[in-house]
N, C-alpha and C. Protein backbone atom coordinates (compact mmCIF):
# COMPACT_ATOMS: atom_id res chain seq x y z
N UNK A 1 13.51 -30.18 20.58
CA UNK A 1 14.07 -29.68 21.82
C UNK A 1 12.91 -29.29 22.74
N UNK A 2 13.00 -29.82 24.20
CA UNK A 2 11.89 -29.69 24.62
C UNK A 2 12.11 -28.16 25.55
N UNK A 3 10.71 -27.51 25.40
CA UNK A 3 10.66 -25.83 26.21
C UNK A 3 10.68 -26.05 27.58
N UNK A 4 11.24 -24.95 28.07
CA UNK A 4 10.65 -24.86 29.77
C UNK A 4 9.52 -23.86 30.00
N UNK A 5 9.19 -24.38 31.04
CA UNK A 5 7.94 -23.89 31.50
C UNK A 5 8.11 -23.18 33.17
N UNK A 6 7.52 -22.76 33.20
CA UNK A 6 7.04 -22.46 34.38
C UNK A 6 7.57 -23.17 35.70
N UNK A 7 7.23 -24.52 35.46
CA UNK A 7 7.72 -25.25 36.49
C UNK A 7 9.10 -25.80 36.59
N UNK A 8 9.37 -25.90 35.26
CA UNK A 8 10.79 -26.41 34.86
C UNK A 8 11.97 -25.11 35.32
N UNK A 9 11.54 -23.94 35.36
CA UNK A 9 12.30 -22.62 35.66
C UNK A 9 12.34 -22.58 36.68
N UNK A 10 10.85 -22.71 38.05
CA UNK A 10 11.04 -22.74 39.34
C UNK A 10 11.85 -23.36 39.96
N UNK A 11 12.34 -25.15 39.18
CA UNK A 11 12.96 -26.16 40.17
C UNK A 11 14.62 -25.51 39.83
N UNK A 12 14.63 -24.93 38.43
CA UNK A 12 16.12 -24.74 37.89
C UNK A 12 16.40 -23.38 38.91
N UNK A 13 15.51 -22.68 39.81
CA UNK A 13 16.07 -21.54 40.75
C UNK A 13 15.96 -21.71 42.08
N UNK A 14 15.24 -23.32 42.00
CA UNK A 14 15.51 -23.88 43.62
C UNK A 14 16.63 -24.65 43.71
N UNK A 15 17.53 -24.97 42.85
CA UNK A 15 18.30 -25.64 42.60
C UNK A 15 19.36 -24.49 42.67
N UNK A 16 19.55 -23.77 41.93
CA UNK A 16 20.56 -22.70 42.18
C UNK A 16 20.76 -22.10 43.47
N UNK A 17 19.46 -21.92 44.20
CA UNK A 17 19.40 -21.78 45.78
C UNK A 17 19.90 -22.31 46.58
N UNK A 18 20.00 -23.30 46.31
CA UNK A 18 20.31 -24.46 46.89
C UNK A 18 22.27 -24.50 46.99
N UNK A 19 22.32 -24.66 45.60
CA UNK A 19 23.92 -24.92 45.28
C UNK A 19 24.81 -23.52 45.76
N UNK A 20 24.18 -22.25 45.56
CA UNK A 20 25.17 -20.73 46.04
C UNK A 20 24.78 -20.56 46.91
N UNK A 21 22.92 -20.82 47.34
CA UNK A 21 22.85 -19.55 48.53
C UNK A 21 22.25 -18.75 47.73
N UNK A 22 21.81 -17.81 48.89
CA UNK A 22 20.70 -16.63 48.35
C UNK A 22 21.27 -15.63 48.52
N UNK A 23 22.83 -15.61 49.58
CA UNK A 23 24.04 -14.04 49.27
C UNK A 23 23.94 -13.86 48.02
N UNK A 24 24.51 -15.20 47.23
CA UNK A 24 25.50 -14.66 45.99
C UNK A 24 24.58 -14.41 45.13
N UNK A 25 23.30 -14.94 45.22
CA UNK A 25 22.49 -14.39 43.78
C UNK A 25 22.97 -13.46 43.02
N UNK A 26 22.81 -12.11 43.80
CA UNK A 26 23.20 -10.82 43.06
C UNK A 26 24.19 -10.92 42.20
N UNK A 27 25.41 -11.89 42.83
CA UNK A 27 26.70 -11.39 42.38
C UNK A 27 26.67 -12.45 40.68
N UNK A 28 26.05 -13.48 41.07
CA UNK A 28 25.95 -14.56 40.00
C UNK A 28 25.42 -14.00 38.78
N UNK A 29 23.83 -13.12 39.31
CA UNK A 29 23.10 -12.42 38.37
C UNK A 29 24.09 -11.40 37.24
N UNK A 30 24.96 -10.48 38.14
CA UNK A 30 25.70 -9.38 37.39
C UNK A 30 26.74 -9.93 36.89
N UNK A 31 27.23 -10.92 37.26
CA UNK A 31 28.22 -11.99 36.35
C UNK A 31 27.56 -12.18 35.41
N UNK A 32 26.63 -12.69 35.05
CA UNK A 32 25.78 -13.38 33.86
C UNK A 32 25.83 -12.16 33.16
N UNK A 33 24.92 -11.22 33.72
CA UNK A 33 24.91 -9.70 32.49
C UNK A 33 25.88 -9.64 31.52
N UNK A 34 27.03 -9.60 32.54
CA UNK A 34 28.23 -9.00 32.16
C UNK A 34 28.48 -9.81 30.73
N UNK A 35 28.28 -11.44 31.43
CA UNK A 35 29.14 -12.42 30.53
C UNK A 35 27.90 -12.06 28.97
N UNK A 36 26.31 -12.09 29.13
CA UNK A 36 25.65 -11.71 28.23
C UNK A 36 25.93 -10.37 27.17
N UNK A 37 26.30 -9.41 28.06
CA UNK A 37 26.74 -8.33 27.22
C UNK A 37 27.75 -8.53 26.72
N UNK A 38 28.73 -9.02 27.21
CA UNK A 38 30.03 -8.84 26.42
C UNK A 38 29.98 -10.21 25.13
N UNK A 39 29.11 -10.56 25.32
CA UNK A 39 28.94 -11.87 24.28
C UNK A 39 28.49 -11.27 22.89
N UNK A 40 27.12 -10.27 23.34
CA UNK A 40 26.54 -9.51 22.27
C UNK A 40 27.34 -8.35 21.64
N UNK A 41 28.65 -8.09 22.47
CA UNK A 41 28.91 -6.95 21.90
C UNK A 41 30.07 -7.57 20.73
N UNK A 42 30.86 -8.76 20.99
CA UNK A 42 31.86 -9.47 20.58
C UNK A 42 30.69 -10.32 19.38
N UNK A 43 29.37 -10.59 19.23
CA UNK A 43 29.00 -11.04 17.87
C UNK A 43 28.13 -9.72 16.97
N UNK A 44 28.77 -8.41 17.86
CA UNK A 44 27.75 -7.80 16.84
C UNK A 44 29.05 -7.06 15.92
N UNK A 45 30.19 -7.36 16.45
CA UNK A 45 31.22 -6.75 16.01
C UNK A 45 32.21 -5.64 16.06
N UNK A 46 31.78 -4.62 16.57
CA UNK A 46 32.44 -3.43 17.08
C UNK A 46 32.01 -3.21 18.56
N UNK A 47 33.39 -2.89 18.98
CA UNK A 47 32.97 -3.06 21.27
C UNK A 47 31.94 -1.92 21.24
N UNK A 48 31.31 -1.55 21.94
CA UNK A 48 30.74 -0.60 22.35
C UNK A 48 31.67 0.80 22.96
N UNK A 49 31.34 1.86 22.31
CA UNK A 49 32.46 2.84 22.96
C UNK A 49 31.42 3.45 24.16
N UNK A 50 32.27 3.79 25.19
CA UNK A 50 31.83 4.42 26.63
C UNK A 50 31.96 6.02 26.58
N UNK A 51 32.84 6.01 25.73
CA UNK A 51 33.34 7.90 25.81
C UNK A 51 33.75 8.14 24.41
N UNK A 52 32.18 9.43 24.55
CA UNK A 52 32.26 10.12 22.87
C UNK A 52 33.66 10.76 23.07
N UNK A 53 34.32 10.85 21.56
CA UNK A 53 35.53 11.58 21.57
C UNK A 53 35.20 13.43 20.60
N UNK A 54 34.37 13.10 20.79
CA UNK A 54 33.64 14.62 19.61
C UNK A 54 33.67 15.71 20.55
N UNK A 55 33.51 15.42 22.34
CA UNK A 55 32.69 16.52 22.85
C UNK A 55 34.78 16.87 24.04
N UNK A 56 34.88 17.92 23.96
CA UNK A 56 35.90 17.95 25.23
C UNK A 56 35.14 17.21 26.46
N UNK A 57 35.97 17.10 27.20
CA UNK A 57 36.25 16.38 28.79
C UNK A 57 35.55 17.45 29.04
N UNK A 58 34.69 16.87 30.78
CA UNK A 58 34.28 17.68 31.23
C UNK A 58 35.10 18.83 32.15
N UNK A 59 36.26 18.17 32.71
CA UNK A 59 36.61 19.02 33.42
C UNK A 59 37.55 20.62 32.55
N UNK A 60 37.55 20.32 31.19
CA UNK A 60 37.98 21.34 30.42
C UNK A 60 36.70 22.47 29.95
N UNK A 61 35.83 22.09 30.18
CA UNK A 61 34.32 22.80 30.13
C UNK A 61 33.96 23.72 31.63
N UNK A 62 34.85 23.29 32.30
CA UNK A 62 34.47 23.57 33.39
C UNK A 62 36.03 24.53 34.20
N UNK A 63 36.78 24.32 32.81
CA UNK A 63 38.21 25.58 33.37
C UNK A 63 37.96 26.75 33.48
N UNK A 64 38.18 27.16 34.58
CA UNK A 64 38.08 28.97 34.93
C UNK A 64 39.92 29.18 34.42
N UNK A 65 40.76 29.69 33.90
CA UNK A 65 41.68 30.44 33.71
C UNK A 65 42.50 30.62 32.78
């Protein structure tokens, strides 16, 4: 399988320039993340949790009455 290089990467992001535009980069870029993370999280086996369940909510830390 042959590597890319340097030059082979430049033409593959003048080419993408080309085909979206230089708006959407961003949006293409954080698509990709997304699609990368959620790839790694689905072969590592358990989702990633966002919210510890050990600690109360903040806004109950923060009840006056």
């Amino acid at each position: 399988m042959p590597q890319l290089g340097v030059p082979e990467l430049i033409l593959i992001l003048v080419i993408v320039v080309i085909i979206f535009g230089v708006g959407r980069l961003p949006e293409i870029g954080s698509a990709m993340g997304r699609a990368i993370r959620g790839f790694r999280e689905a072969s590592a086996g358990e989702p990633k949790k966002t919210e510890s369940t050990d600690e109360p909510a903040a806004k109950d830390k923060n009840h006056q009455g």
